[in-house]
PDB file of N, CA and C in Angstrom:
ATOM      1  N   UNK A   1     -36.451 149.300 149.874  1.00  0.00           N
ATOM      2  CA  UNK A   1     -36.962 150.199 150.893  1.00  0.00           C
ATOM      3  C   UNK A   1     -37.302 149.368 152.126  1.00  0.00           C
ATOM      4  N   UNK A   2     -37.009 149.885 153.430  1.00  0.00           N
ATOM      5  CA  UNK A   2     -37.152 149.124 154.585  1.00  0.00           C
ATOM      6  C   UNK A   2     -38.565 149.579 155.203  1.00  0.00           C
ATOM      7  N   UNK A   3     -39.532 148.911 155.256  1.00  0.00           N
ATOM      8  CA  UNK A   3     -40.956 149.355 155.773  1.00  0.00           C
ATOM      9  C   UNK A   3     -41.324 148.458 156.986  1.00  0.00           C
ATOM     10  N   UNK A   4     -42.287 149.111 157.571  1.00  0.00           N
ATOM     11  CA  UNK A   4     -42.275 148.125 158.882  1.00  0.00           C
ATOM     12  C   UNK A   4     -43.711 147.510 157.739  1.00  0.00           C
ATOM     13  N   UNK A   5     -44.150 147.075 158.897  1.00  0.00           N
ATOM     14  CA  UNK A   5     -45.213 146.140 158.548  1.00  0.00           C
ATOM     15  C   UNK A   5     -46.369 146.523 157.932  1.00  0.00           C
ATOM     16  N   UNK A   6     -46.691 147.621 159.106  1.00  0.00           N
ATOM     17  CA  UNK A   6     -47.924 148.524 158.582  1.00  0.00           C
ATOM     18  C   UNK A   6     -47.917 149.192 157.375  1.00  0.00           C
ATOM     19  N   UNK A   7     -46.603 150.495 157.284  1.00  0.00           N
ATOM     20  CA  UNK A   7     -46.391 150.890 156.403  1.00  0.00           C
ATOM     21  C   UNK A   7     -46.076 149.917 154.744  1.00  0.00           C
ATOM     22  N   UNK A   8     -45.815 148.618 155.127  1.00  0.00           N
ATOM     23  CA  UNK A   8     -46.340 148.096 153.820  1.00  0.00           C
ATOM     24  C   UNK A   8     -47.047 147.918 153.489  1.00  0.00           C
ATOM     25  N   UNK A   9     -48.501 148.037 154.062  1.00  0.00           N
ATOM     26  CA  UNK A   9     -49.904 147.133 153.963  1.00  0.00           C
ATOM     27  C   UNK A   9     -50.233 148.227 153.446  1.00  0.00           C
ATOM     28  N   UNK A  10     -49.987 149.852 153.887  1.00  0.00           N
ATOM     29  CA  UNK A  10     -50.402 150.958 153.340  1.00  0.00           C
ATOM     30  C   UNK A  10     -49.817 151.331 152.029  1.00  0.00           C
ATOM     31  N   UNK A  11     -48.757 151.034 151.888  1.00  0.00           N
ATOM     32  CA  UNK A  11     -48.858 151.327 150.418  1.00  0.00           C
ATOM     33  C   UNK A  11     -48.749 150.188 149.512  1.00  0.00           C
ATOM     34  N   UNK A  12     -49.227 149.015 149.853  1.00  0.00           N
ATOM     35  CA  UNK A  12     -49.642 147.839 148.945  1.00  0.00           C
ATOM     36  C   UNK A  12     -51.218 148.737 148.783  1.00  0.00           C
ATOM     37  N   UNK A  13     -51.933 148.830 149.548  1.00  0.00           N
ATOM     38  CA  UNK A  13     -53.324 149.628 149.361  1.00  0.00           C
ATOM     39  C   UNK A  13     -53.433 150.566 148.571  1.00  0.00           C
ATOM     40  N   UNK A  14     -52.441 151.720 148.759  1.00  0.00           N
ATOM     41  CA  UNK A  14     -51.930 153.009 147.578  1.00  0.00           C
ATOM     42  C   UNK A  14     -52.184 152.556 146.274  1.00  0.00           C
ATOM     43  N   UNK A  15     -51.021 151.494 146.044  1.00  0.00           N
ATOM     44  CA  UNK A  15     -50.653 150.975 144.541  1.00  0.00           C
ATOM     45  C   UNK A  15     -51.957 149.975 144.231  1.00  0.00           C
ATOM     46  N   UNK A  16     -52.550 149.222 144.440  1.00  0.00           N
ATOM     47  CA  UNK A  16     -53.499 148.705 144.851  1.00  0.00           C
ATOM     48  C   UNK A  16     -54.673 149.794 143.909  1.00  0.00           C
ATOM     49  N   UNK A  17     -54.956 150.846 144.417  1.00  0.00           N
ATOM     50  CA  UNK A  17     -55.525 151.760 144.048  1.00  0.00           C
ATOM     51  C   UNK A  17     -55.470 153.625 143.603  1.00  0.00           C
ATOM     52  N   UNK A  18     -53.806 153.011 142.756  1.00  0.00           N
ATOM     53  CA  UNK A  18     -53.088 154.105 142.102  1.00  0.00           C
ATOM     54  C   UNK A  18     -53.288 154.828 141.228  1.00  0.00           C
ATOM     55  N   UNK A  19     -53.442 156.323 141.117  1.00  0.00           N
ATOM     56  CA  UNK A  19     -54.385 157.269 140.868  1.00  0.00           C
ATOM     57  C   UNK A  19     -55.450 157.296 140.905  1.00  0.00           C
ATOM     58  N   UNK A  20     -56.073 157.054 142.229  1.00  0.00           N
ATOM     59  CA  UNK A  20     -57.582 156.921 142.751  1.00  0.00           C
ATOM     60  C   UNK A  20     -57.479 158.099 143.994  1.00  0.00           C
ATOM     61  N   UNK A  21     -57.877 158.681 144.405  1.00  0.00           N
ATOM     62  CA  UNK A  21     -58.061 159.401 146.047  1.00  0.00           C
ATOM     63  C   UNK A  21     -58.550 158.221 147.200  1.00  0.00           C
ATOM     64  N   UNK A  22     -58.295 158.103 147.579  1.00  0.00           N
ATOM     65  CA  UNK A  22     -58.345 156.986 148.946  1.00  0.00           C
ATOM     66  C   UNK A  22     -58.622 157.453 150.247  1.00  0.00           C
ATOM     67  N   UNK A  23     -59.571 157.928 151.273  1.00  0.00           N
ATOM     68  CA  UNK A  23     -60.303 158.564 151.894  1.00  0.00           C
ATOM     69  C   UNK A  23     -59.412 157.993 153.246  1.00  0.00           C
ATOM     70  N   UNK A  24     -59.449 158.569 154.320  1.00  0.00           N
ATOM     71  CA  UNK A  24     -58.875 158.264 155.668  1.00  0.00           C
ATOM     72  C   UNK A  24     -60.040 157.439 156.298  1.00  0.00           C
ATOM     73  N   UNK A  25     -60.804 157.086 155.942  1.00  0.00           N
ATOM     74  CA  UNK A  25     -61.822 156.251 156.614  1.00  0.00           C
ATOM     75  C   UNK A  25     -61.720 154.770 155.507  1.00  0.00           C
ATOM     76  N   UNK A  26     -61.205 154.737 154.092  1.00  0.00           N
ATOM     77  CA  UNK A  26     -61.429 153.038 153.413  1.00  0.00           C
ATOM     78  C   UNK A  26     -59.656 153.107 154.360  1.00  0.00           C
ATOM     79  N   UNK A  27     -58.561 154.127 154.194  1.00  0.00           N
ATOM     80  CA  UNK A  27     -57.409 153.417 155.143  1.00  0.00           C
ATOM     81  C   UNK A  27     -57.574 152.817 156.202  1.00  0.00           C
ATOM     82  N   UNK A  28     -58.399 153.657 157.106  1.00  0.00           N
ATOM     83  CA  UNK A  28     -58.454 152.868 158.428  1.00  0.00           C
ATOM     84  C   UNK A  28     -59.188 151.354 158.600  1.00  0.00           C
ATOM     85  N   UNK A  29     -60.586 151.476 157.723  1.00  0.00           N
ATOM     86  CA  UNK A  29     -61.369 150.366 157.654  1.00  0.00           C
ATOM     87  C   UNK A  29     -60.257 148.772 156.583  1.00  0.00           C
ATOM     88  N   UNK A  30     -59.808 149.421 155.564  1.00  0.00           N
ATOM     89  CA  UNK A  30     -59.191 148.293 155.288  1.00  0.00           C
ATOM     90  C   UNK A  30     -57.419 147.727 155.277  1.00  0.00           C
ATOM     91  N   UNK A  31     -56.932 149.284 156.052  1.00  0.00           N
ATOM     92  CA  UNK A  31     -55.354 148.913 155.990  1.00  0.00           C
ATOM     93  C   UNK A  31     -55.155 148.789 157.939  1.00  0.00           C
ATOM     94  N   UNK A  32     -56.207 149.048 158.682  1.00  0.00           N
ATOM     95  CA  UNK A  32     -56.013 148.791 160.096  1.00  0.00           C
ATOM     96  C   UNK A  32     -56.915 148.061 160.340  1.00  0.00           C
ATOM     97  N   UNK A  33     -58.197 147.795 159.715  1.00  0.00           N
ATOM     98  CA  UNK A  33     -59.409 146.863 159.950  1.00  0.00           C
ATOM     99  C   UNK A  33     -59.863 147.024 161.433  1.00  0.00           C
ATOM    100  N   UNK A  34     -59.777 148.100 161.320  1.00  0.00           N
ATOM    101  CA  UNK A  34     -60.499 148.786 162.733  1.00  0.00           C
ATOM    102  C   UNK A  34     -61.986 150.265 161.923  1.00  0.00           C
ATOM    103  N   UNK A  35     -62.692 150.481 162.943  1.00  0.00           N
ATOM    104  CA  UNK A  35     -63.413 152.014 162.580  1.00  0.00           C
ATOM    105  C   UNK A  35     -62.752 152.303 163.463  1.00  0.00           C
ATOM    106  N   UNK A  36     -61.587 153.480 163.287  1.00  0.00           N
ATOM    107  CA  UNK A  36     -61.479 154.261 164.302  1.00  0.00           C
ATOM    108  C   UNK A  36     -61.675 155.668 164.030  1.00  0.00           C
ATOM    109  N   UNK A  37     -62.080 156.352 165.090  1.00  0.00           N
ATOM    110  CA  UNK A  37     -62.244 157.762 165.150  1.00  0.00           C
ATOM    111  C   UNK A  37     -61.527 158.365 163.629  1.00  0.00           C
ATOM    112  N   UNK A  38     -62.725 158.937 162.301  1.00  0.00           N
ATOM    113  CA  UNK A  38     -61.227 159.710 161.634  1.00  0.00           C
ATOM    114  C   UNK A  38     -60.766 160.798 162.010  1.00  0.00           C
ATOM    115  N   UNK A  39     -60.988 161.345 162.748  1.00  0.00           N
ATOM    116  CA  UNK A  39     -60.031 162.153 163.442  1.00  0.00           C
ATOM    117  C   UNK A  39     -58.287 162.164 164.262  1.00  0.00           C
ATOM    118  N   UNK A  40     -58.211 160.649 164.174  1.00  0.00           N
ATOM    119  CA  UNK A  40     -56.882 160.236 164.710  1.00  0.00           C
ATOM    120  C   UNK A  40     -56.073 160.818 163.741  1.00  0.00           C
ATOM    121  N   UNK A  41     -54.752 160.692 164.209  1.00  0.00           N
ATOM    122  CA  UNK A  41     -53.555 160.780 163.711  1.00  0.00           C
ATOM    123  C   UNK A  41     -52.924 159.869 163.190  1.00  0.00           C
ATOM    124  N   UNK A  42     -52.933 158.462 163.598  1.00  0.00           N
ATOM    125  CA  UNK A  42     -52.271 157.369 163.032  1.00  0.00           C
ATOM    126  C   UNK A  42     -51.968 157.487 161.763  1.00  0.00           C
ATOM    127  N   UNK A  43     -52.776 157.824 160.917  1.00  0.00           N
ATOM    128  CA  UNK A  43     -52.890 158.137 160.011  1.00  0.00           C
ATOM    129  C   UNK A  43     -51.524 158.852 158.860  1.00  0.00           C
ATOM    130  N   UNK A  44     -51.875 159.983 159.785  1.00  0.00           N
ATOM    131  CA  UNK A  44     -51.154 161.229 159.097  1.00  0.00           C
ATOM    132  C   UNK A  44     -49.430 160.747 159.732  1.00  0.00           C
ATOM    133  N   UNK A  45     -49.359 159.851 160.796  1.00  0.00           N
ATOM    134  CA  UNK A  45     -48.294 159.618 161.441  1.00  0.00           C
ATOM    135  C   UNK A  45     -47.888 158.344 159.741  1.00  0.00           C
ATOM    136  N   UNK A  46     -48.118 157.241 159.784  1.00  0.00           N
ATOM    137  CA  UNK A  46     -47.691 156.236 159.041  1.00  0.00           C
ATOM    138  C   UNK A  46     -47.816 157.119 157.522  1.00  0.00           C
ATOM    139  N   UNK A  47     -48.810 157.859 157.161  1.00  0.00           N
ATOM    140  CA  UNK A  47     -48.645 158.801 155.663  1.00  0.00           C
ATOM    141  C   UNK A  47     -46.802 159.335 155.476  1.00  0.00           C
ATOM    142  N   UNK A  48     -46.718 160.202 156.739  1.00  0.00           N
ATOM    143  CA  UNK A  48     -45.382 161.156 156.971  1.00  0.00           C
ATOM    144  C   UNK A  48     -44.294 159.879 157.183  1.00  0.00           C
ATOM    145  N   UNK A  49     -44.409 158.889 157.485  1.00  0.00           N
ATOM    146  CA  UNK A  49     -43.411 157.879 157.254  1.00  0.00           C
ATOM    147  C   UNK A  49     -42.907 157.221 156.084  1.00  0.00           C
ATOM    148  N   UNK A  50     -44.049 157.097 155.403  1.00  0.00           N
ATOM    149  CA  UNK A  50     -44.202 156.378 154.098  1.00  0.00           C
ATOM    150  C   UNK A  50     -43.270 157.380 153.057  1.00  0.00           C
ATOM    151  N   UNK A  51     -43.927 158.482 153.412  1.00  0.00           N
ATOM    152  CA  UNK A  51     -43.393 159.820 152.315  1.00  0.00           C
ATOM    153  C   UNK A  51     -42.006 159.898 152.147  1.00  0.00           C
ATOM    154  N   UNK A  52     -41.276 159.497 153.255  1.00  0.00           N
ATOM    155  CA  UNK A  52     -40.184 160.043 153.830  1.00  0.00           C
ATOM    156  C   UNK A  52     -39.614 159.099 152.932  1.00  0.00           C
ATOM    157  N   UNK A  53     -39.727 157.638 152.992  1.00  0.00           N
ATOM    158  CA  UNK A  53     -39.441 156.372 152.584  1.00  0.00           C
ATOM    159  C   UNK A  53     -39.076 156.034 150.979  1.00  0.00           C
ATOM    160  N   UNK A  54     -40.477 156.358 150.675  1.00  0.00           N
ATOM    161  CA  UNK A  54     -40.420 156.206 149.080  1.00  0.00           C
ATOM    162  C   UNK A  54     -40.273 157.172 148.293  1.00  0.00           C
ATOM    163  N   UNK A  55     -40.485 158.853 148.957  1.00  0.00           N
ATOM    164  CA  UNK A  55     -40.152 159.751 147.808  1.00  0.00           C
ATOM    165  C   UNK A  55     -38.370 160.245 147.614  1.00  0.00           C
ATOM    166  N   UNK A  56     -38.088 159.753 148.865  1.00  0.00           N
ATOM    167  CA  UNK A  56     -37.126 159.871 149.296  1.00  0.00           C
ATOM    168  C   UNK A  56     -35.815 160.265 147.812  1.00  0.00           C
ATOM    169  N   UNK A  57     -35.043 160.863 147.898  1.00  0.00           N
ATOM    170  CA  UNK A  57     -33.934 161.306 146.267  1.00  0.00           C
ATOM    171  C   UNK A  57     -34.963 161.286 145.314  1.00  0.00           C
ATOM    172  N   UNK A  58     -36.361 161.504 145.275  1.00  0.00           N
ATOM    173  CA  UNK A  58     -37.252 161.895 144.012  1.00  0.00           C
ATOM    174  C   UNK A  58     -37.506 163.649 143.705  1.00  0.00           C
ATOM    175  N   UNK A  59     -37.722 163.908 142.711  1.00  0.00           N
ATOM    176  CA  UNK A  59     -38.159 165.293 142.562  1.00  0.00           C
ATOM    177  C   UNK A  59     -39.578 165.532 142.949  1.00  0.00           C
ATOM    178  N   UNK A  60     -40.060 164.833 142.308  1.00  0.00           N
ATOM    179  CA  UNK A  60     -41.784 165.155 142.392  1.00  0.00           C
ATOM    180  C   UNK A  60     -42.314 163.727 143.467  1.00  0.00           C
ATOM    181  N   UNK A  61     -43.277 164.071 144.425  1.00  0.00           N
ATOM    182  CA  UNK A  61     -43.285 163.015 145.506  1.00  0.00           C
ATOM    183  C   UNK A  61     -44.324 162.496 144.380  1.00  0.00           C
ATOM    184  N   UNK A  62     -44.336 161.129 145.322  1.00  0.00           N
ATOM    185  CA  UNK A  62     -45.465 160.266 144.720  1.00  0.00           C
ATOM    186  C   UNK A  62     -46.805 160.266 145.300  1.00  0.00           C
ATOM    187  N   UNK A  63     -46.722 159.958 146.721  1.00  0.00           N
ATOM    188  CA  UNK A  63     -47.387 160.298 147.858  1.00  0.00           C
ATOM    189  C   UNK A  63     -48.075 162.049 147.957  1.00  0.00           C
ATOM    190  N   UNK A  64     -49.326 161.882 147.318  1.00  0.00           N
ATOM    191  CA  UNK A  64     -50.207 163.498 147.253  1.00  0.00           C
ATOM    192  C   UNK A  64     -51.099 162.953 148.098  1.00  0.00           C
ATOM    193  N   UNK A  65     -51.504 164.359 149.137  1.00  0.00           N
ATOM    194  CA  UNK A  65     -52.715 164.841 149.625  1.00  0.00           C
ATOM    195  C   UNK A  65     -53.532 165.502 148.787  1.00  0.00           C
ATOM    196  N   UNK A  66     -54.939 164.377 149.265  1.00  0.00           N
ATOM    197  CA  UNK A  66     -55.585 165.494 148.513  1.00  0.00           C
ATOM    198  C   UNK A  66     -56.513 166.317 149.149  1.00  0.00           C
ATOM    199  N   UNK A  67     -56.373 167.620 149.105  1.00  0.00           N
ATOM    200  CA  UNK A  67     -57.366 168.261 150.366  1.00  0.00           C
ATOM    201  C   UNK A  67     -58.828 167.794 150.333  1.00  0.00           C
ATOM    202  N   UNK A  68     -59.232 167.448 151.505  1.00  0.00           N
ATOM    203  CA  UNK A  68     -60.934 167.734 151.482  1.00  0.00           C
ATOM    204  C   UNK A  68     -61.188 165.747 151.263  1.00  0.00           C
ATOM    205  N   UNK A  69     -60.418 165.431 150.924  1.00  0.00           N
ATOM    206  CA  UNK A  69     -60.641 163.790 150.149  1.00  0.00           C
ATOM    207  C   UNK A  69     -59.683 162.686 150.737  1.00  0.00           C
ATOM    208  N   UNK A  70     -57.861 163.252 150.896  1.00  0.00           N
ATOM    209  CA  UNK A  70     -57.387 161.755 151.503  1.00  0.00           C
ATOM    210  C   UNK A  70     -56.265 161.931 150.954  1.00  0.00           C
ATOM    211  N   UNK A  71     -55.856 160.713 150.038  1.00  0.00           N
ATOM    212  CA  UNK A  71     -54.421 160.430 149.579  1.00  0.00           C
ATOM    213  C   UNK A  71     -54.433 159.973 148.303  1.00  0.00           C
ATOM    214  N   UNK A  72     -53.464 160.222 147.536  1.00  0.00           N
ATOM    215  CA  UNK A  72     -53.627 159.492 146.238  1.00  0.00           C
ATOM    216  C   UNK A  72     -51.562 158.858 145.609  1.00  0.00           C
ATOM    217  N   UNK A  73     -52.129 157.791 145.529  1.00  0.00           N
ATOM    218  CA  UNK A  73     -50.123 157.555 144.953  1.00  0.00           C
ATOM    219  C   UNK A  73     -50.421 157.336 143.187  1.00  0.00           C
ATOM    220  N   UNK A  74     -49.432 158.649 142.906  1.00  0.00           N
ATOM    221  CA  UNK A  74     -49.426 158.969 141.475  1.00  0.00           C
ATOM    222  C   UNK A  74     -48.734 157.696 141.012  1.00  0.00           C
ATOM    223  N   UNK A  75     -48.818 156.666 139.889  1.00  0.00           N
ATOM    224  CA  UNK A  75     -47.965 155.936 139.486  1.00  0.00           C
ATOM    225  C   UNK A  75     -47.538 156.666 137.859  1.00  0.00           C
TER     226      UNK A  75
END
């Protein structure tokens, strides 16, 4: 799979902490090492990249939202 940079750091973090929920605020604090606003998009922008990437010819994605909580990568 071809990932840029970021998008690897994000899902080294995923797998890292696979079947856990992972909040948009530990992403930003430890996969951008910034506080930024959680209200940004960056976010949901590099998520919708990732998805595209790795679920890619799968049936069932790996990459779940979870409402109300964040993200979780099913292993």
């Amino acid at each position: 799979i071809d990932l840029q940079p970021r998008e690897f750091q994000l899902l080294e973090f995923l797998m890292r902490h696979a079947n856990q929920s992972v909040t948009r605020t530990m992403l930003l604090e430890k996969v951008w090492e910034y506080h930024f606003d959680p209200q940004t998009n960056v976010i949901d922008v590099h998520i919708s990249r990732l998805r595209a990437k790795i679920d890619k010819g799968f049936d069932k994605a790996m990459l779940q939202t979870v409402r109300g909580a964040g993200y979780r990568l099913e292993a």
